[in-house]
Protein backbone atom coordinates (compact mmCIF):
# COMPACT_ATOMS: atom_id res chain seq x y z
CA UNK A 1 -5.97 0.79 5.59
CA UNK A 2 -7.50 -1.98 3.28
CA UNK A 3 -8.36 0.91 0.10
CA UNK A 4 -4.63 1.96 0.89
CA UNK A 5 -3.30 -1.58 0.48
CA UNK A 6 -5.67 -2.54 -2.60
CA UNK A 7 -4.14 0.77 -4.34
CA UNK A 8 -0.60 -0.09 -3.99
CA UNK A 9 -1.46 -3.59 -5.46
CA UNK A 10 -3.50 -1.77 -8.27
CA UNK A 11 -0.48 0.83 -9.05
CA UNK A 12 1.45 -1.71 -11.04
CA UNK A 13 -0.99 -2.85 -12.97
CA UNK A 14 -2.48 -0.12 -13.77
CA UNK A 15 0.72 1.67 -14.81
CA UNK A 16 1.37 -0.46 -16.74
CA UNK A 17 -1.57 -0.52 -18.79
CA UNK A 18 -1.98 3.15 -18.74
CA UNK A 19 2.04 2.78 -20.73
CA UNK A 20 0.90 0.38 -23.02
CA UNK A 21 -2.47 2.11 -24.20
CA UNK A 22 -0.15 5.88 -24.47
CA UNK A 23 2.52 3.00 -26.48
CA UNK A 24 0.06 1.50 -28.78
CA UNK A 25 -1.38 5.00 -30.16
CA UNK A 26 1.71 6.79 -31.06
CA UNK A 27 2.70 3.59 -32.95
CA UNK A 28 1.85 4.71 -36.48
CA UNK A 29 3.61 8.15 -36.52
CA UNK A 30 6.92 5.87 -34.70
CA UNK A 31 6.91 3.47 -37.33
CA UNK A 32 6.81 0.31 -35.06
CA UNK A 33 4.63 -2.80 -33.89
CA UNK A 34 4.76 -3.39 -30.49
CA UNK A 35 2.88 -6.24 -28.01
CA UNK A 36 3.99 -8.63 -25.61
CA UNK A 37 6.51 -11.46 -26.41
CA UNK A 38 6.22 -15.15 -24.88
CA UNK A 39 9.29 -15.40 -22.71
CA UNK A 40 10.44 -18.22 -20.53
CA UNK A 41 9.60 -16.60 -17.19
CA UNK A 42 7.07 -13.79 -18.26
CA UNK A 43 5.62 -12.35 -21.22
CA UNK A 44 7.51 -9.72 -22.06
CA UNK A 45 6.86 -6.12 -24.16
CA UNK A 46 8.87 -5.78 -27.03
CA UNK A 47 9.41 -3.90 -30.38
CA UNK A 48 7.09 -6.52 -32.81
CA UNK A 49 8.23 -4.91 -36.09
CA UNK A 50 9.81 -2.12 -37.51
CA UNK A 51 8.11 -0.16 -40.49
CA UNK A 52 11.53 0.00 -43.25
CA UNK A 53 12.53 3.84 -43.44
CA UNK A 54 10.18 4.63 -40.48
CA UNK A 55 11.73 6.74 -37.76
CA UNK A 56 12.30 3.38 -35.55
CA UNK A 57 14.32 1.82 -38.49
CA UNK A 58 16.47 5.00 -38.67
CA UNK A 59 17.13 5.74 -35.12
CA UNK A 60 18.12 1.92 -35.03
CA UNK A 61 15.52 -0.06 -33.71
CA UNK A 62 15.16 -3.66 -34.24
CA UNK A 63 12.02 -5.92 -33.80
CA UNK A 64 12.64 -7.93 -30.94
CA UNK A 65 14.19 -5.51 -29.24
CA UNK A 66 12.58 -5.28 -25.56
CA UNK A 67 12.34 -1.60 -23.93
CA UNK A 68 14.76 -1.68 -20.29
CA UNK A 69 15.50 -0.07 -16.89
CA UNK A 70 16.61 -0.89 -13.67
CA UNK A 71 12.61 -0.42 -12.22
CA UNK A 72 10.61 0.12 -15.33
CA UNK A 73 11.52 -0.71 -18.58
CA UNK A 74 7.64 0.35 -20.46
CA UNK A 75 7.11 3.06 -18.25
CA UNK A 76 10.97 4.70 -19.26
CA UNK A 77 9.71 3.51 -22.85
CA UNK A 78 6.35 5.09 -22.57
CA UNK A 79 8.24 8.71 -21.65
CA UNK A 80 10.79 8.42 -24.07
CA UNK A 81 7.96 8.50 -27.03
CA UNK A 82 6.11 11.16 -25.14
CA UNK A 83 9.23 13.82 -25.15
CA UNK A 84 10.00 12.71 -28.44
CA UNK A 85 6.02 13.84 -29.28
CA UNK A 86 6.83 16.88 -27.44
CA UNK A 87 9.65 17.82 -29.83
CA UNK A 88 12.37 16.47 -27.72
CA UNK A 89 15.32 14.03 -28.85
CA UNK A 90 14.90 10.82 -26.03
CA UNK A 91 16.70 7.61 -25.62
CA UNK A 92 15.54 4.40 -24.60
CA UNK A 93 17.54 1.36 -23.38
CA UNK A 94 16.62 -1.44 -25.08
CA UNK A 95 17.91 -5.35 -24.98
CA UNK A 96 17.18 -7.80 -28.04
CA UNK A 97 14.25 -10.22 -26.87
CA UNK A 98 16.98 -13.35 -28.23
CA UNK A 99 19.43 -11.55 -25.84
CA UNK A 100 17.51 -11.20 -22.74
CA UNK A 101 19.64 -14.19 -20.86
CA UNK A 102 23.07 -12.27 -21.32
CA UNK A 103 21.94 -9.56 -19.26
CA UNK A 104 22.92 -5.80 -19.74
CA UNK A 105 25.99 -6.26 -21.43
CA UNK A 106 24.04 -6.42 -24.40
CA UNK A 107 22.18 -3.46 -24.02
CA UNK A 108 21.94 -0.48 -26.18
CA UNK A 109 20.90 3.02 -25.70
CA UNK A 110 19.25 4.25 -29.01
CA UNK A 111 18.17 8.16 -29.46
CA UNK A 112 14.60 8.79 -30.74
CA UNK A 113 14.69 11.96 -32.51
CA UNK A 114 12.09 15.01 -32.03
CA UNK A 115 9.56 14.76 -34.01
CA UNK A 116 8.17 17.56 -36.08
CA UNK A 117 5.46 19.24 -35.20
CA UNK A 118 3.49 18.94 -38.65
């Protein structure tokens, strides 16, 4: 009962580390920065910078844009770039870190394209 309990507190956690390290080293071929913003409540994970003419610029991407979902905003980040990897066009809900306050309303839904497999 006690390893039981002890893994459901670990699940979080780990999950999200597991979607940050899988974030972090598909960076480069995204064209993006990403790391975690000081926010009034919580740090927060966001979009750092953008690399101009990089496949985030394109697609529409901003830095300061923070990845969003109803449950999981990194983890529905963290799949997006993995179909994308898999040659699969994704999209990602994302909320500018200045516009966090407002809510959803300000949310956007940007497509990442496939990427090629060379």
């Amino acid at each position: 009962m006690v390893a039981v309990a002890v893994g459901l507190l670990l699940q979080g956690p780990l999950h999200r580390a597991e979607c940050v390290r899988y974030i972090l080293s598909v960076e480069d071929r995204f064209g993006f920065r990403s790391g975690w913003l000081a926010q009034v409540e919580h740090d927060t994970f966001a979009i750092l910078d953008v690399s101009p003419g990089g496949l985030f610029a394109r697609a529409g991407f901003r830095s300061g844009d923070v990845p969003v979902e109803h449950h999981d905003g990194l983890g529905a980040f963290r799949v997006a770039l993995s179909e994308s990897s898999a040659g699969h066009w994704s999209e990602v809900t994302v909320i500018h870190a200045a516009e966090l306050a407002d809510g959803w309303p300000r949310a956007r839904v940007i497509s990442i394209p496939a990427l090629s497999s060379r």
